[in-house]
Protein backbone atom coordinates (compact mmCIF):
# COMPACT_ATOMS: atom_id res chain seq x y z
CA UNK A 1 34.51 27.24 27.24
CA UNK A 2 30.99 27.89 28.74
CA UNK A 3 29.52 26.75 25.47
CA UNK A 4 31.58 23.92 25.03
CA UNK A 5 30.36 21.97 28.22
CA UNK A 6 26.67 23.07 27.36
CA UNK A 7 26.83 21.22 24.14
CA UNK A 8 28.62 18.39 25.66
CA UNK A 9 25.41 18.06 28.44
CA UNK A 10 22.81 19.02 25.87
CA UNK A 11 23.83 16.65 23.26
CA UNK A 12 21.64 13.39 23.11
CA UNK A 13 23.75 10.39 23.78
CA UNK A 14 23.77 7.86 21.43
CA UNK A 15 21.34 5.24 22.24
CA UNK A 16 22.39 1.89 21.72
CA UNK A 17 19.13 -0.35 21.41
CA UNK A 18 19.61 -4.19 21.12
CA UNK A 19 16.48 -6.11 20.32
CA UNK A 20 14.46 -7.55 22.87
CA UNK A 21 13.33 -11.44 22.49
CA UNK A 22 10.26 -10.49 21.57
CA UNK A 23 11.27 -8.04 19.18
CA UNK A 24 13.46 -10.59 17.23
CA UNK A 25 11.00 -12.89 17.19
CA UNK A 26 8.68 -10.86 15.96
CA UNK A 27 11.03 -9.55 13.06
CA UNK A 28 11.93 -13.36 12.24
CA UNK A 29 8.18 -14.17 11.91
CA UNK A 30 7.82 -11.17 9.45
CA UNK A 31 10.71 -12.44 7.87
CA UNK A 32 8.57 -16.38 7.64
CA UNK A 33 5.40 -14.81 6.30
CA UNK A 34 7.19 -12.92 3.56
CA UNK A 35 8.97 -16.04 2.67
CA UNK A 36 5.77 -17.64 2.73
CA UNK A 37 3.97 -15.57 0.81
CA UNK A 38 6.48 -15.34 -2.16
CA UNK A 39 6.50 -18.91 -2.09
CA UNK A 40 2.51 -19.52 -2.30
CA UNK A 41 2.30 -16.59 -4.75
CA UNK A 42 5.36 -17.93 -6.91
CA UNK A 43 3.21 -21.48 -7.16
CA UNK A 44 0.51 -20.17 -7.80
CA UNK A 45 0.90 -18.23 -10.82
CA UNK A 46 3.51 -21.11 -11.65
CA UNK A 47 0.18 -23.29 -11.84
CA UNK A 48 -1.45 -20.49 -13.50
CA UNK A 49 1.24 -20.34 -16.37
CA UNK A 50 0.77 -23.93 -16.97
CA UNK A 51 -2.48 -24.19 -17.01
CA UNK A 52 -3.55 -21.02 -19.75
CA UNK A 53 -1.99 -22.56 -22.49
CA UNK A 54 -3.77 -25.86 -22.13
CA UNK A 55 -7.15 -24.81 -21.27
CA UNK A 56 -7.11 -22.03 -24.05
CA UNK A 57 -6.31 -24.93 -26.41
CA UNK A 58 -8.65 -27.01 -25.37
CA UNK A 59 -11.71 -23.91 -25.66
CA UNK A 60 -10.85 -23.35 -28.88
CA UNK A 61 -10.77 -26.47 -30.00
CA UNK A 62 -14.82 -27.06 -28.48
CA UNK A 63 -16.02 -23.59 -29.94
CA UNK A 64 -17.36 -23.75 -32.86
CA UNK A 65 -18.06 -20.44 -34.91
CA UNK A 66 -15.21 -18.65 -36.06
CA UNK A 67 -16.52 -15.10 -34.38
CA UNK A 68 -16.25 -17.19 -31.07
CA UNK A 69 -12.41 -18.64 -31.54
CA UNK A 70 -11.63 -15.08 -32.18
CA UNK A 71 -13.32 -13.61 -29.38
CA UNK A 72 -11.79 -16.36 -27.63
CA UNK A 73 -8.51 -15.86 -28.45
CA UNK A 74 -8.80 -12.17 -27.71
CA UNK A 75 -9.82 -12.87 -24.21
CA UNK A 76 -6.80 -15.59 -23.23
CA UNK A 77 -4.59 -12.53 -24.81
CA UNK A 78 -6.49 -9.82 -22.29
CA UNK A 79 -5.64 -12.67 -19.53
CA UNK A 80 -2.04 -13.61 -19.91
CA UNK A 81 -1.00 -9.53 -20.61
CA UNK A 82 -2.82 -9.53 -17.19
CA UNK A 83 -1.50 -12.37 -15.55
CA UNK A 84 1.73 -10.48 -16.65
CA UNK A 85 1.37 -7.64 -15.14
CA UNK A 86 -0.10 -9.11 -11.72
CA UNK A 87 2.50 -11.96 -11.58
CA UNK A 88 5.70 -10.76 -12.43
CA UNK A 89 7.67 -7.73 -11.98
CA UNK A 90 8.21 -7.43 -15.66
CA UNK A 91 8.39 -3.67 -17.56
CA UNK A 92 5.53 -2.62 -20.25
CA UNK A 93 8.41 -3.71 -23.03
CA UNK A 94 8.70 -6.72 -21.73
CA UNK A 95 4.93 -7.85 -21.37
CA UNK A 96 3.88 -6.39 -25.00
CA UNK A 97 6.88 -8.22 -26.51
CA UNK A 98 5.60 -11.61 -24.67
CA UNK A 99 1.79 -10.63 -25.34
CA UNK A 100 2.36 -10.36 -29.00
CA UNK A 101 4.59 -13.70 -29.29
């Protein structure tokens, strides 16, 4: 019975912890900046996305040797696998199937 009651008075009580204001403030403004960031980093590489395909066009169509369109085009492939991989949360499979489209 003796060891009974020492468990009972050596046993941690359950802490109940509410927030303070500060603490949920904090924890919404986390909350805000991640928000914030997914947003800037979503237009961004929405920008990005739009704007590859036009200027890569537009290169090739100024460059004149045909060692130089391929290099070219070798390059913009390098950069959109890489935009891939930076930009979106897509797998390898997913990336090479898009890279060689």
């Amino acid at each position: 019975m003796a060891w009974i009651m020492w468990l009972a008075v050596s046993e941690p009580q359950a802490k109940t912890c509410h927030p303070t204001a500060t603490e949920h403030f904090l924890g919404a403004a986390k909350a805000a900046q991640s928000t914030l960031n997914v947003s800037i980093s979503g237009a961004l590489g929405t920008i990005f996305a739009c704007l590859l395909p036009v200027l890569s066009t537009a290169i090739l169509y100024f460059l004149g040797s045909k060692m130089k369109r391929l290099g070219a085009i070798v390059a913009f492939t390098a950069l959109f696998s890489l935009s891939m991989v930076v930009l979106t949360a897509a797998r390898p499979g997913e990336i090479f199937a898009a890279t060689n489209a």
